[in-house]
N, C-alpha and C. Protein backbone atom coordinates (compact mmCIF):
# COMPACT_ATOMS: atom_id res chain seq x y z
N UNK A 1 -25.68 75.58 -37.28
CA UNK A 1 -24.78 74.47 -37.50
C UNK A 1 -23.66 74.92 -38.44
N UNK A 2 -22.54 74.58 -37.99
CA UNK A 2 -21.36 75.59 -38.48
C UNK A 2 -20.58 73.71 -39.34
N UNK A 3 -20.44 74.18 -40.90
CA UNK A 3 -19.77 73.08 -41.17
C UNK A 3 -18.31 73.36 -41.89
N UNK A 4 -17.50 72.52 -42.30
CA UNK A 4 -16.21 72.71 -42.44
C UNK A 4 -15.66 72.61 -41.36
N UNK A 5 -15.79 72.68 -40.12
CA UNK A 5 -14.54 72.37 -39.27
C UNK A 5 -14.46 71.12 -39.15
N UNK A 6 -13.57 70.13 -37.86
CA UNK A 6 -12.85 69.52 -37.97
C UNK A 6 -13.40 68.53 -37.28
N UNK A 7 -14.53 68.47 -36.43
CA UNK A 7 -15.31 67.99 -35.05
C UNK A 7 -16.69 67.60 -35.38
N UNK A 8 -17.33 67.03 -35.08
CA UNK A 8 -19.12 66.66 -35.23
C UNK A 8 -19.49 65.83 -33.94
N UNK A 9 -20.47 66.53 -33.72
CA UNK A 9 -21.50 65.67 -33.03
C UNK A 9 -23.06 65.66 -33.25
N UNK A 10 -23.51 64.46 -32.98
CA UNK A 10 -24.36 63.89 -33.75
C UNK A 10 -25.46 64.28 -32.21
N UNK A 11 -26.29 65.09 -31.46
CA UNK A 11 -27.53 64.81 -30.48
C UNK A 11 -28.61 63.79 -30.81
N UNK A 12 -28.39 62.94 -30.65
CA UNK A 12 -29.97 61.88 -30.53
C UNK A 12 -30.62 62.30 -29.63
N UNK A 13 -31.98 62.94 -29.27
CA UNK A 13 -32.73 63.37 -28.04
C UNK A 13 -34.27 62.97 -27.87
N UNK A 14 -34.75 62.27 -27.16
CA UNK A 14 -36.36 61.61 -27.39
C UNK A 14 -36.32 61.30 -25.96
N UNK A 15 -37.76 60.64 -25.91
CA UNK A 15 -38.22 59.89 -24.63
C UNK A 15 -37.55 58.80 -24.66
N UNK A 16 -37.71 57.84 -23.59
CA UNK A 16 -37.24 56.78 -23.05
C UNK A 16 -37.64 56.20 -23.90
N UNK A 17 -37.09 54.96 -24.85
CA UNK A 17 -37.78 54.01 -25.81
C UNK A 17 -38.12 54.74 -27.10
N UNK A 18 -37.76 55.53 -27.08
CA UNK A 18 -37.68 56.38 -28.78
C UNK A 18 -37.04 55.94 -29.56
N UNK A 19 -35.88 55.31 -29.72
CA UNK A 19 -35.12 54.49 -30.42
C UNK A 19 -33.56 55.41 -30.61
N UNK A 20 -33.62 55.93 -29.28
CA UNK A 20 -32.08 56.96 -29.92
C UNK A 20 -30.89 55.88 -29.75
N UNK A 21 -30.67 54.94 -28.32
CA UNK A 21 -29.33 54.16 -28.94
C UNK A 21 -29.52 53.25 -30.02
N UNK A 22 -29.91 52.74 -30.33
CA UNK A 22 -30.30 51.45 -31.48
C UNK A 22 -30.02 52.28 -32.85
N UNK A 23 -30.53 53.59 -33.23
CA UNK A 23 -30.23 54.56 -34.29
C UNK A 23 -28.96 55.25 -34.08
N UNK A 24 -28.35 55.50 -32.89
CA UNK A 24 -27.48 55.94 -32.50
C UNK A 24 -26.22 54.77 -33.12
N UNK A 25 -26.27 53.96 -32.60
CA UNK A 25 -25.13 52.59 -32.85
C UNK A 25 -25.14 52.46 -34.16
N UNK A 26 -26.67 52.56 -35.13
CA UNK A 26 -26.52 51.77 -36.37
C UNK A 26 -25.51 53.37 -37.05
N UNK A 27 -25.60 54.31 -36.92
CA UNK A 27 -25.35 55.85 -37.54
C UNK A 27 -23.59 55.76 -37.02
N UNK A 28 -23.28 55.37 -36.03
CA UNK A 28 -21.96 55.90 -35.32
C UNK A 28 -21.06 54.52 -36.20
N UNK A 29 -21.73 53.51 -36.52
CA UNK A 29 -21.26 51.77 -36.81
C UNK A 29 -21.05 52.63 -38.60
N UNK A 30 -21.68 53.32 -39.45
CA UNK A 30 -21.55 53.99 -40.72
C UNK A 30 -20.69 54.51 -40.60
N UNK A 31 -20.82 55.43 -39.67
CA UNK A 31 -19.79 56.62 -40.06
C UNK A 31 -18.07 55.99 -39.49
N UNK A 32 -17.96 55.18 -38.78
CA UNK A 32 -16.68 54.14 -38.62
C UNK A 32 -16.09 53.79 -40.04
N UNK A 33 -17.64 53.33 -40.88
CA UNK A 33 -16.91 53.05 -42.45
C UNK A 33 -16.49 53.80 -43.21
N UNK A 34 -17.19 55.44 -42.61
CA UNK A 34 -16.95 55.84 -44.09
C UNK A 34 -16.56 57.16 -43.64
N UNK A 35 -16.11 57.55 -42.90
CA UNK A 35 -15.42 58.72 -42.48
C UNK A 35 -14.21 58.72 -42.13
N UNK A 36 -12.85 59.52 -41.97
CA UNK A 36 -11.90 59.11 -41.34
C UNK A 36 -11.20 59.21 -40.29
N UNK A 37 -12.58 60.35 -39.53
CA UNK A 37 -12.41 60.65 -38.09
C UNK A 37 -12.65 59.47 -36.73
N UNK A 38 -12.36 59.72 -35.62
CA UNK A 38 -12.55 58.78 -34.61
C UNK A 38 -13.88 58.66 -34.23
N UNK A 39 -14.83 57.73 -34.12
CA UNK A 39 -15.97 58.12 -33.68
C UNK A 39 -16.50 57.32 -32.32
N UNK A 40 -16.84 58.22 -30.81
CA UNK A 40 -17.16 58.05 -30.04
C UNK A 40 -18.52 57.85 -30.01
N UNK A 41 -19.34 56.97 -29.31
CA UNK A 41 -20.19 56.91 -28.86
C UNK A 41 -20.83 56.77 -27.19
N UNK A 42 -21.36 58.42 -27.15
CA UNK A 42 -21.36 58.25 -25.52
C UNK A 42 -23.59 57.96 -25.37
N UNK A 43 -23.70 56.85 -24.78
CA UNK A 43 -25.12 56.57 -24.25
C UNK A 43 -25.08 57.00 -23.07
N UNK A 44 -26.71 57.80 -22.59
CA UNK A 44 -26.93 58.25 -21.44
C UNK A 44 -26.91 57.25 -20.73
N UNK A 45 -27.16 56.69 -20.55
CA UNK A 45 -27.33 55.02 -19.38
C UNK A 45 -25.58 55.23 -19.11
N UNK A 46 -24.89 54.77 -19.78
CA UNK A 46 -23.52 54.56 -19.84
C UNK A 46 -23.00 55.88 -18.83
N UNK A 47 -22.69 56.92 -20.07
CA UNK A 47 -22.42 58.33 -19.11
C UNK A 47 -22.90 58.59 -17.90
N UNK A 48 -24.04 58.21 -17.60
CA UNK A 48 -25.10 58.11 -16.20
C UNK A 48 -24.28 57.29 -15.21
N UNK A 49 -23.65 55.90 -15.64
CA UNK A 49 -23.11 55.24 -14.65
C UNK A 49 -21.66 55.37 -14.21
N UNK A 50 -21.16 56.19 -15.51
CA UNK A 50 -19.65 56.56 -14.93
C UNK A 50 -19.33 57.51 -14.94
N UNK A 51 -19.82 58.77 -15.13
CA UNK A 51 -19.55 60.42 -15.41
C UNK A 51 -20.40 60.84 -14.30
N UNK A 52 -21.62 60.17 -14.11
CA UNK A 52 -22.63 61.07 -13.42
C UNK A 52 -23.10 60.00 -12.10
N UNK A 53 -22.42 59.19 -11.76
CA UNK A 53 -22.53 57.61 -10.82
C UNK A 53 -22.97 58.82 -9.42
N UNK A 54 -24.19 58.27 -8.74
CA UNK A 54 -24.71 58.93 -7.87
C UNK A 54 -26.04 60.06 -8.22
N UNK A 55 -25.72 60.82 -8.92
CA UNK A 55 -26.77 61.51 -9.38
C UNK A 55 -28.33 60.85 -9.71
N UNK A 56 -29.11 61.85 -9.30
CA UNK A 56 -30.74 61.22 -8.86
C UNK A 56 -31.24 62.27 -10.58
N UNK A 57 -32.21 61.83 -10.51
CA UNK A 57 -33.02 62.73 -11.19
C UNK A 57 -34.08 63.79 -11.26
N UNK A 58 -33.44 64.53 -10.43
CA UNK A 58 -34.37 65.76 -10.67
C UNK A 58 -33.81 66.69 -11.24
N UNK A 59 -34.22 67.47 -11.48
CA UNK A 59 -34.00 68.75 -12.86
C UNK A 59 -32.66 68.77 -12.63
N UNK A 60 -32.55 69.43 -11.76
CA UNK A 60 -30.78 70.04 -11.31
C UNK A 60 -29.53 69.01 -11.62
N UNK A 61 -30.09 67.38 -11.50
CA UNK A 61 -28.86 66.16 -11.97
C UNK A 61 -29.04 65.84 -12.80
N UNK A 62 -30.33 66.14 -13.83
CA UNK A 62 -30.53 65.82 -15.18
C UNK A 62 -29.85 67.11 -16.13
N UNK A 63 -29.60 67.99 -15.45
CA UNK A 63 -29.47 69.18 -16.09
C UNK A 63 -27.47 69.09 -16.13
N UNK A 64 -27.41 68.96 -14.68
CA UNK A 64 -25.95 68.32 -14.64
C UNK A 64 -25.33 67.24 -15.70
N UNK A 65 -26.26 66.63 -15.56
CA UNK A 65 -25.52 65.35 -15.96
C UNK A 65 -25.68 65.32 -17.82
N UNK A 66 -26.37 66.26 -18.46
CA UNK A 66 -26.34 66.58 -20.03
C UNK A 66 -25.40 67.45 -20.54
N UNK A 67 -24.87 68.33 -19.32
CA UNK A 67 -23.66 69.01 -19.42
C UNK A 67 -22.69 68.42 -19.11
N UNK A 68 -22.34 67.56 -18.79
CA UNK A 68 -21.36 67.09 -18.61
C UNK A 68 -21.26 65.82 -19.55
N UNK A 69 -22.28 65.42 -20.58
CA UNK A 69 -22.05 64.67 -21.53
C UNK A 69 -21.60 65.43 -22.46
N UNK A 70 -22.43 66.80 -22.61
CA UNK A 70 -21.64 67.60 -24.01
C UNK A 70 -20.78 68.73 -23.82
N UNK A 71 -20.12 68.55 -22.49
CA UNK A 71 -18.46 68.86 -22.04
C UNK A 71 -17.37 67.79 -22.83
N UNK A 72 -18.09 66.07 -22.60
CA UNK A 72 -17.10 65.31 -23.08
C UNK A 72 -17.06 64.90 -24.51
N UNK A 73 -18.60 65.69 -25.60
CA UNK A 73 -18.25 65.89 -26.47
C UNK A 73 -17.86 66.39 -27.40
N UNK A 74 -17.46 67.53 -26.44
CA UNK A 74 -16.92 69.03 -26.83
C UNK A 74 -15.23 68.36 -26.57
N UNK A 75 -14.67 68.17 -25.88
CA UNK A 75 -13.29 67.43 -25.76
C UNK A 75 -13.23 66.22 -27.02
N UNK A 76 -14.22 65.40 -27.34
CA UNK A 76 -13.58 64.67 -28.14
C UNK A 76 -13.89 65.92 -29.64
N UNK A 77 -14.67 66.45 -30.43
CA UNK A 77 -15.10 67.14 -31.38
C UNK A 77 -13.66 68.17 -31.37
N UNK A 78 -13.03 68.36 -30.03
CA UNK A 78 -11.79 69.90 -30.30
C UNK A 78 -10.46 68.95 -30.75
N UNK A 79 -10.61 67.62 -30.63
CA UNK A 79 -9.62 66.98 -31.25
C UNK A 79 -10.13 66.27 -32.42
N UNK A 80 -11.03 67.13 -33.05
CA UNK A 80 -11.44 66.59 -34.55
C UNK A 80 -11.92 65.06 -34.70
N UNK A 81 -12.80 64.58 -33.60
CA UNK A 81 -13.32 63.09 -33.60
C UNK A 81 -14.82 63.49 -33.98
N UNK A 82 -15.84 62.51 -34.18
CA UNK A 82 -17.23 62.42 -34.07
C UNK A 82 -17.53 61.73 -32.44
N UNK A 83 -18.63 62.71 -32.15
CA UNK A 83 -19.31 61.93 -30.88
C UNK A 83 -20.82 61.90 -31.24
N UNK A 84 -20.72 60.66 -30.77
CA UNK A 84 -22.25 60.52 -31.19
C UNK A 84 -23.16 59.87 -29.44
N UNK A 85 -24.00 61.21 -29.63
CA UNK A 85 -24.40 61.02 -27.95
C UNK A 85 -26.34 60.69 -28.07
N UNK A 86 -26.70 60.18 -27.53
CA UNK A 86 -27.86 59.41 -27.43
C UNK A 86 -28.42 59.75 -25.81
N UNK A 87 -28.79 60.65 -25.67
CA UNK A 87 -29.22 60.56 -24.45
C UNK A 87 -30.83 61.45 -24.58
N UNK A 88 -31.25 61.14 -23.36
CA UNK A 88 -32.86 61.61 -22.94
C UNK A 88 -32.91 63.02 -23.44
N UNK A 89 -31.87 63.76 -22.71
CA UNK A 89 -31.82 65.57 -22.73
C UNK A 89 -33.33 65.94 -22.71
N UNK A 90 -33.82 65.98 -21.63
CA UNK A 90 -35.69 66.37 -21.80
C UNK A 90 -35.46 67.55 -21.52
N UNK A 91 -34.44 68.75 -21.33
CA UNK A 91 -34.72 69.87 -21.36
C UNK A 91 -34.01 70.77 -22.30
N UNK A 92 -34.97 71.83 -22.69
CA UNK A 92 -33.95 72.45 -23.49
C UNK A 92 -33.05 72.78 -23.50
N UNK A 93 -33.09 73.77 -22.09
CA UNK A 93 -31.71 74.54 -21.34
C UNK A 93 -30.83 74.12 -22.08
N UNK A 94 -30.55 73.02 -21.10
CA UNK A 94 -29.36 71.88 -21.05
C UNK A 94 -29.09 71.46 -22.19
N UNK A 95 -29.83 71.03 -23.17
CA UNK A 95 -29.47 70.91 -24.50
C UNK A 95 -28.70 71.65 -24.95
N UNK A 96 -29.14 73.07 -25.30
CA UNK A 96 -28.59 74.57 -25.44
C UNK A 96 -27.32 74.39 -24.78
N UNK A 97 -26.74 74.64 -23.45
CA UNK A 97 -25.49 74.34 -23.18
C UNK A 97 -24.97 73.50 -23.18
N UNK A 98 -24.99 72.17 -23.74
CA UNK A 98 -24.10 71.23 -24.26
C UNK A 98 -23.96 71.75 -26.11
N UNK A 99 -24.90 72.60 -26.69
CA UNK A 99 -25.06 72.70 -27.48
C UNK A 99 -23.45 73.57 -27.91
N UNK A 100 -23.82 74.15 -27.10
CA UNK A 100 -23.02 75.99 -26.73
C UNK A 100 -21.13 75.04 -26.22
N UNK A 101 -21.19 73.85 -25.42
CA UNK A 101 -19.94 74.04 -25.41
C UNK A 101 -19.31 72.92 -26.15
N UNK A 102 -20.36 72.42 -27.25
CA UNK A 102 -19.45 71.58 -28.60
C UNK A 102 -19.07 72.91 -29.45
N UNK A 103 -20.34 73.62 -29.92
CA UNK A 103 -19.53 74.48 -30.97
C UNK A 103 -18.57 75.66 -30.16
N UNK A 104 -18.44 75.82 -28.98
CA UNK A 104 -17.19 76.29 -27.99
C UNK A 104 -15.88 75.64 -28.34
N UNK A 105 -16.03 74.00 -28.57
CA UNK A 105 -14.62 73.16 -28.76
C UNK A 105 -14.45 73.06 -30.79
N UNK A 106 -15.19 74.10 -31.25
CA UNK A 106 -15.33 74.16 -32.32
C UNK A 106 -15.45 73.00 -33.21
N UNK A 107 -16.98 72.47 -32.85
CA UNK A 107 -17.33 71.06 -33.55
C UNK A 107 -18.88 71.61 -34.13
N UNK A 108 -19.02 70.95 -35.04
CA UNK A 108 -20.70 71.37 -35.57
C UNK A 108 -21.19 70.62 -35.13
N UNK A 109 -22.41 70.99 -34.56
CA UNK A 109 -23.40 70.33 -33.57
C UNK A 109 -24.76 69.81 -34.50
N UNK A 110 -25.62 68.58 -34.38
CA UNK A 110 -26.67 68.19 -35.68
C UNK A 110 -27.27 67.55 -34.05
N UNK A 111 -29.16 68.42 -34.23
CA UNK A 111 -29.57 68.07 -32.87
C UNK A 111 -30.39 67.31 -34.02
N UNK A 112 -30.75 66.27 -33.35
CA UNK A 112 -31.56 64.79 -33.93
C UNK A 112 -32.63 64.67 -32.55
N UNK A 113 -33.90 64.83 -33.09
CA UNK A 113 -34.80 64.47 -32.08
C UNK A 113 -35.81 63.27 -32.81
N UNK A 114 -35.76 62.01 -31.73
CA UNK A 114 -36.21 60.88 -32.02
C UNK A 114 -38.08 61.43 -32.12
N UNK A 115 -38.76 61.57 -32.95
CA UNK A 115 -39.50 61.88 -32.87
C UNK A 115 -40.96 60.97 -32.50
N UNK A 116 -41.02 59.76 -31.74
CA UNK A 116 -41.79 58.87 -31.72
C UNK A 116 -42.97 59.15 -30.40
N UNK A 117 -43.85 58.80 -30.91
CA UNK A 117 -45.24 59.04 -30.03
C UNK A 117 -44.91 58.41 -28.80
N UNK A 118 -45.59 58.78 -27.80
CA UNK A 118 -45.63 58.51 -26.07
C UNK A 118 -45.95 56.93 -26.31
N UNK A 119 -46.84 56.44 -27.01
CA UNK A 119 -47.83 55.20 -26.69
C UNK A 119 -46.83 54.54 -27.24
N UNK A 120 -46.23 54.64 -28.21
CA UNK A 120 -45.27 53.90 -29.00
C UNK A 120 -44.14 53.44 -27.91
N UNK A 121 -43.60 54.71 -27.49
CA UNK A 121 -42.44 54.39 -26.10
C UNK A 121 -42.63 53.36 -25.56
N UNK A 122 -44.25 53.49 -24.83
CA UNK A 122 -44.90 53.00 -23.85
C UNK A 122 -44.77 51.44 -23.73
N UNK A 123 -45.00 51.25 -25.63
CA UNK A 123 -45.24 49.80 -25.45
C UNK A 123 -44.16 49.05 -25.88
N UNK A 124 -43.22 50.14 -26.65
CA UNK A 124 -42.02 48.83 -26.23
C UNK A 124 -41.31 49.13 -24.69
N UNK A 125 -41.46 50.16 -24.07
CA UNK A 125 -40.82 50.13 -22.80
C UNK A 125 -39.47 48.90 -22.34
N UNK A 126 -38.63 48.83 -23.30
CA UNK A 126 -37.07 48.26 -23.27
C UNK A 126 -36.99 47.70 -21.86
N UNK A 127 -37.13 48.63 -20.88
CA UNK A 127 -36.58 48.50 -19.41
C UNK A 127 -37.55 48.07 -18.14
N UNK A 128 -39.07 48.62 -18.70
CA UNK A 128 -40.16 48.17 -17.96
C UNK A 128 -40.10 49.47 -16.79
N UNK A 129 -39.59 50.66 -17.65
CA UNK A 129 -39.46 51.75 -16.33
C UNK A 129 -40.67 52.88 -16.47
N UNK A 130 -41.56 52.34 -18.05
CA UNK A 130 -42.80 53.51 -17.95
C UNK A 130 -43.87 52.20 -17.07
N UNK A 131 -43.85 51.27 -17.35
CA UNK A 131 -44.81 50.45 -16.50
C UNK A 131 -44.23 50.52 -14.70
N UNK A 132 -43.34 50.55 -14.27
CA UNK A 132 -43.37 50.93 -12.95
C UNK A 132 -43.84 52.38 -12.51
N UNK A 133 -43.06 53.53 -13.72
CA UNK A 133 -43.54 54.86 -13.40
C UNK A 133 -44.92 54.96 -13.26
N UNK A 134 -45.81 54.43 -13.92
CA UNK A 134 -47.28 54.42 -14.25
C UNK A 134 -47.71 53.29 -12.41
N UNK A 135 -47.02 52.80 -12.27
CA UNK A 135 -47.45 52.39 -11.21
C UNK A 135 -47.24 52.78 -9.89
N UNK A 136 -46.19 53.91 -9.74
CA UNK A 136 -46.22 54.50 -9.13
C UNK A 136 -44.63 53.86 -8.23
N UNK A 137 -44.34 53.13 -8.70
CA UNK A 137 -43.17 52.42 -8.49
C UNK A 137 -41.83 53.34 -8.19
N UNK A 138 -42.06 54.46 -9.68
CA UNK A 138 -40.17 55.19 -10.23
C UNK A 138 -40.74 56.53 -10.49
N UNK A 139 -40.08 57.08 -9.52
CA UNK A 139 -40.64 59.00 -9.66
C UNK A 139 -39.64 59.37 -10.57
N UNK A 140 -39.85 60.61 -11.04
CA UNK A 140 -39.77 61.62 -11.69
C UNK A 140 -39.11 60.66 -12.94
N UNK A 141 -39.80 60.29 -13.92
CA UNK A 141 -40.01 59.61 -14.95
C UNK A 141 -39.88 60.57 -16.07
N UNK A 142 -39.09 60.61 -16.69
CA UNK A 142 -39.25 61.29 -18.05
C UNK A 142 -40.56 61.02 -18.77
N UNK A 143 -41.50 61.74 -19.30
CA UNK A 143 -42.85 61.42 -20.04
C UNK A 143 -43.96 61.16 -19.31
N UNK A 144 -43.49 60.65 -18.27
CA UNK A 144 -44.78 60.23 -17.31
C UNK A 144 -45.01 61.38 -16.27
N UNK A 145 -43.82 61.64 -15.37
CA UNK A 145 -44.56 62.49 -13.86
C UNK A 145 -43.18 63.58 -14.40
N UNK A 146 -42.35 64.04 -14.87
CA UNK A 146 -41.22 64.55 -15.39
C UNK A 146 -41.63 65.17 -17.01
N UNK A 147 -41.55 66.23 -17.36
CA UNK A 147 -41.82 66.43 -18.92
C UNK A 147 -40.22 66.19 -19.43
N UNK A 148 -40.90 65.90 -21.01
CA UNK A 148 -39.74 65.71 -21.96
C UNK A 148 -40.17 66.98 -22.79
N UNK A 149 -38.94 68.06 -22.95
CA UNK A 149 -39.27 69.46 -23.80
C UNK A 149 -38.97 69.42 -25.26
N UNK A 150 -40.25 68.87 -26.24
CA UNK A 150 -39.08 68.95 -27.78
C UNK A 150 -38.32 69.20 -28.08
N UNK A 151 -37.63 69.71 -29.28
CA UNK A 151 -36.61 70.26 -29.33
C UNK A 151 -37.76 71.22 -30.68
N UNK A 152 -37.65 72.83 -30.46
CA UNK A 152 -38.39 73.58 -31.15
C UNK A 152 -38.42 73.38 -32.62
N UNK A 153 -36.65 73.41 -32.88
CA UNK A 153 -36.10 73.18 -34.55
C UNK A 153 -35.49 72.46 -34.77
N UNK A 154 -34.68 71.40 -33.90
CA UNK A 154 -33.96 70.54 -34.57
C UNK A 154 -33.78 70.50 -36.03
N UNK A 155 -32.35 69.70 -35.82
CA UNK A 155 -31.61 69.97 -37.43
C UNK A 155 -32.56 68.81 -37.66
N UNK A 156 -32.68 67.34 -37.51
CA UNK A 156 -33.52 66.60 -37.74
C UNK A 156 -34.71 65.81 -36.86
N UNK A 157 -35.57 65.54 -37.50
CA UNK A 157 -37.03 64.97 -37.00
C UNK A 157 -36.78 63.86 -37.44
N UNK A 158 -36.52 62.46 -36.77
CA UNK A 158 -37.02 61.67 -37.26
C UNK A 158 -38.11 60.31 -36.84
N UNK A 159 -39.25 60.15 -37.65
CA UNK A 159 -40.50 59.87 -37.03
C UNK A 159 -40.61 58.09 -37.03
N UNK A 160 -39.79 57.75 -36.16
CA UNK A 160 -39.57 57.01 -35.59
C UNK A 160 -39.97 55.90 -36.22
N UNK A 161 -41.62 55.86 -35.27
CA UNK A 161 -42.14 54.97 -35.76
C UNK A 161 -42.57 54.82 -36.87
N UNK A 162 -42.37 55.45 -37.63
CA UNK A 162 -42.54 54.92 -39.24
C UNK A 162 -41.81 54.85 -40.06
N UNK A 163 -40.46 54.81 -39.73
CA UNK A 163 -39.15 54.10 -40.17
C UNK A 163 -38.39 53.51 -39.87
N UNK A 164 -37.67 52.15 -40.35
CA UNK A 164 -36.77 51.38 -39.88
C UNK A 164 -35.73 52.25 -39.56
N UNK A 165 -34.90 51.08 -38.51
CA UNK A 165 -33.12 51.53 -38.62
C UNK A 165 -32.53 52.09 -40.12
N UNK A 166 -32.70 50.74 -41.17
CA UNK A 166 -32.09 51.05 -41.90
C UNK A 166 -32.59 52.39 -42.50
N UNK A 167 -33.52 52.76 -42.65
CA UNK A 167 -33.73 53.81 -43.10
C UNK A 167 -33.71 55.16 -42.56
N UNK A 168 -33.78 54.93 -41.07
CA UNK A 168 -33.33 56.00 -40.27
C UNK A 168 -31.56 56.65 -40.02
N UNK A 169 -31.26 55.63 -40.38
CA UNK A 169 -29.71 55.83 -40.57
C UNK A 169 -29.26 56.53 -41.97
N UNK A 170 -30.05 55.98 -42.86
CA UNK A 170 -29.73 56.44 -44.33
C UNK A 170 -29.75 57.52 -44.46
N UNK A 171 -31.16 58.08 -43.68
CA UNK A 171 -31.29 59.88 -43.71
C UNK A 171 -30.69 60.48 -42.94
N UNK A 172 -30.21 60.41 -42.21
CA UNK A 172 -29.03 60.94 -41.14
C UNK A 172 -27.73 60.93 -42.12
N UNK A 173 -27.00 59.85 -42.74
CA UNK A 173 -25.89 59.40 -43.66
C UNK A 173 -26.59 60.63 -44.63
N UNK A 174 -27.72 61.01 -45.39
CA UNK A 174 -27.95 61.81 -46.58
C UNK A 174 -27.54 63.08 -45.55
N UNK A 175 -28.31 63.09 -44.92
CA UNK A 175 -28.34 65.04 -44.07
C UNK A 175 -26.87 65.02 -44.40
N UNK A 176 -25.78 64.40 -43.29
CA UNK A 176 -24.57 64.96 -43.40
C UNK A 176 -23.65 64.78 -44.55
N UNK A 177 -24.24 64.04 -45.69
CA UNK A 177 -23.29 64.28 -46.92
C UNK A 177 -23.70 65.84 -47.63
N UNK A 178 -25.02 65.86 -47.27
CA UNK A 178 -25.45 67.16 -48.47
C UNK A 178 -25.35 68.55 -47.26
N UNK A 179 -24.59 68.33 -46.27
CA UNK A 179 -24.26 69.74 -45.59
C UNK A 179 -23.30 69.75 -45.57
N UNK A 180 -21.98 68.61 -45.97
CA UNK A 180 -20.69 68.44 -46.09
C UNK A 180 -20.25 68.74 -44.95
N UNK A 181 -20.82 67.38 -44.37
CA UNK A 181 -19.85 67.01 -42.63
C UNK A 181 -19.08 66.07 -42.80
N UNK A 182 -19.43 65.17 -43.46
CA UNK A 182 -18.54 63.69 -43.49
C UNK A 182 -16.87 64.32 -44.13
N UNK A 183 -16.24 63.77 -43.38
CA UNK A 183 -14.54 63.50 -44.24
C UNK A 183 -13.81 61.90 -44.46
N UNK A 184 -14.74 61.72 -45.53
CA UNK A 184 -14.03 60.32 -46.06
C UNK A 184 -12.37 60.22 -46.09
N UNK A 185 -12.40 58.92 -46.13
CA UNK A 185 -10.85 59.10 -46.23
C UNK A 185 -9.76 59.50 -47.18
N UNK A 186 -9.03 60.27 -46.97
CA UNK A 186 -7.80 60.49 -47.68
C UNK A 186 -8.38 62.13 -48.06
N UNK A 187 -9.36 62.30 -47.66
CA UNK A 187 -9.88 63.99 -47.88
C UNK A 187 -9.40 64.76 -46.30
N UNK A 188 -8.66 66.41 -47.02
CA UNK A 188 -8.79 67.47 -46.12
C UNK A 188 -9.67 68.05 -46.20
N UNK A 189 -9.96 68.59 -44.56
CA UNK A 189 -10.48 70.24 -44.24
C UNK A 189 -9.76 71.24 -45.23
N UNK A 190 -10.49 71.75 -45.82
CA UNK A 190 -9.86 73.54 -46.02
C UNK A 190 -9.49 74.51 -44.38
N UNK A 191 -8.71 74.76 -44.53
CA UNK A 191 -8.62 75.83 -43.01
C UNK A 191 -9.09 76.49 -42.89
């Protein structure tokens, strides 16, 4: 993670129901206050329906379709914005090359893996898509008939279920003050 430049993006990455947009929104809704860069927020659902509209899910359109989220946050990060992206990313690969073409658009990259247990997912299931997967309803299911690949080191772990928003946001807000990512306002980059 390369800091001082001009760009950030924030990876939220977990299972379905991990809590990455809800932590995602409360983190991207902070850094609006207190930074003085632009900050995007791209959700996989979202990006899924207008970047990637058609694409199925098997490896090859899941793999597609994570590159081509952190293509578009490599474009906003080379014009010195924050993107803050929230998506599934269940594979590493693909992580790795979205990884590879933010700090390409010379943005520091902070991989955040929602770290919350399967059962936990399970039972808030938001969408009701692990109870169809389990029924045999919705193939290739992230967690269920599809693996989700940790993330080995992530810059952060955070364990979900045993912390609120507010507090899940706070430590995300601490990480990037004490690695000196944030640029409050009326502060420069050094070149």
């Amino acid at each position: 993670m390369e800091t001082g430049g001009g760009g950030l993006a924030l990876w939220f990455t977990g299972l379905p129901g991990s809590g990455k947009s809800t932590l995602s929104e409360a983190v991207a809704e902070e850094l609006g206050r207190c930074d003085q860069r632009l900050v995007t927020l791209l959700d996989g659902d979202v990006v899924r329906r207008f970047l990637s509209h058609g694409a199925g899910f098997s490896r090859r359109d899941r793999h597609a379709n994570v590159c081509r989220i952190g293509f578009a946050a490599g474009l906003i990060v080379r014009h010195q914005g924050i993107a803050v992206v929230a998506a599934v990313s269940p594979y590493r690969d693909a992580r790795a090359e979205a990884r590879a073409l933010i700090e390409e658009a010379g943005g520091a990259y902070v991989e955040i893996h929602m770290d919350t247990p399967f059962a936990v997912c399970m039972a808030r299931d938001p969408k009701g898509h692990y109870a169809r997967a389990l029924h045999g309803d919705l193939d290739e299911f992230t967690g269920v008939d599809d693996p989700y690949e940790k993330p080995l080191a992530p810059d952060m772990r955070i364990p979900a279920a045993h912390i609120d928003v507010a507090g899940a946001r706070n430590a995300v807000m601490r990480f990037l003050r004490e690695r000196d990512l944030l640029l409050p306002a009326g502060q420069r980059r050094a070149p």
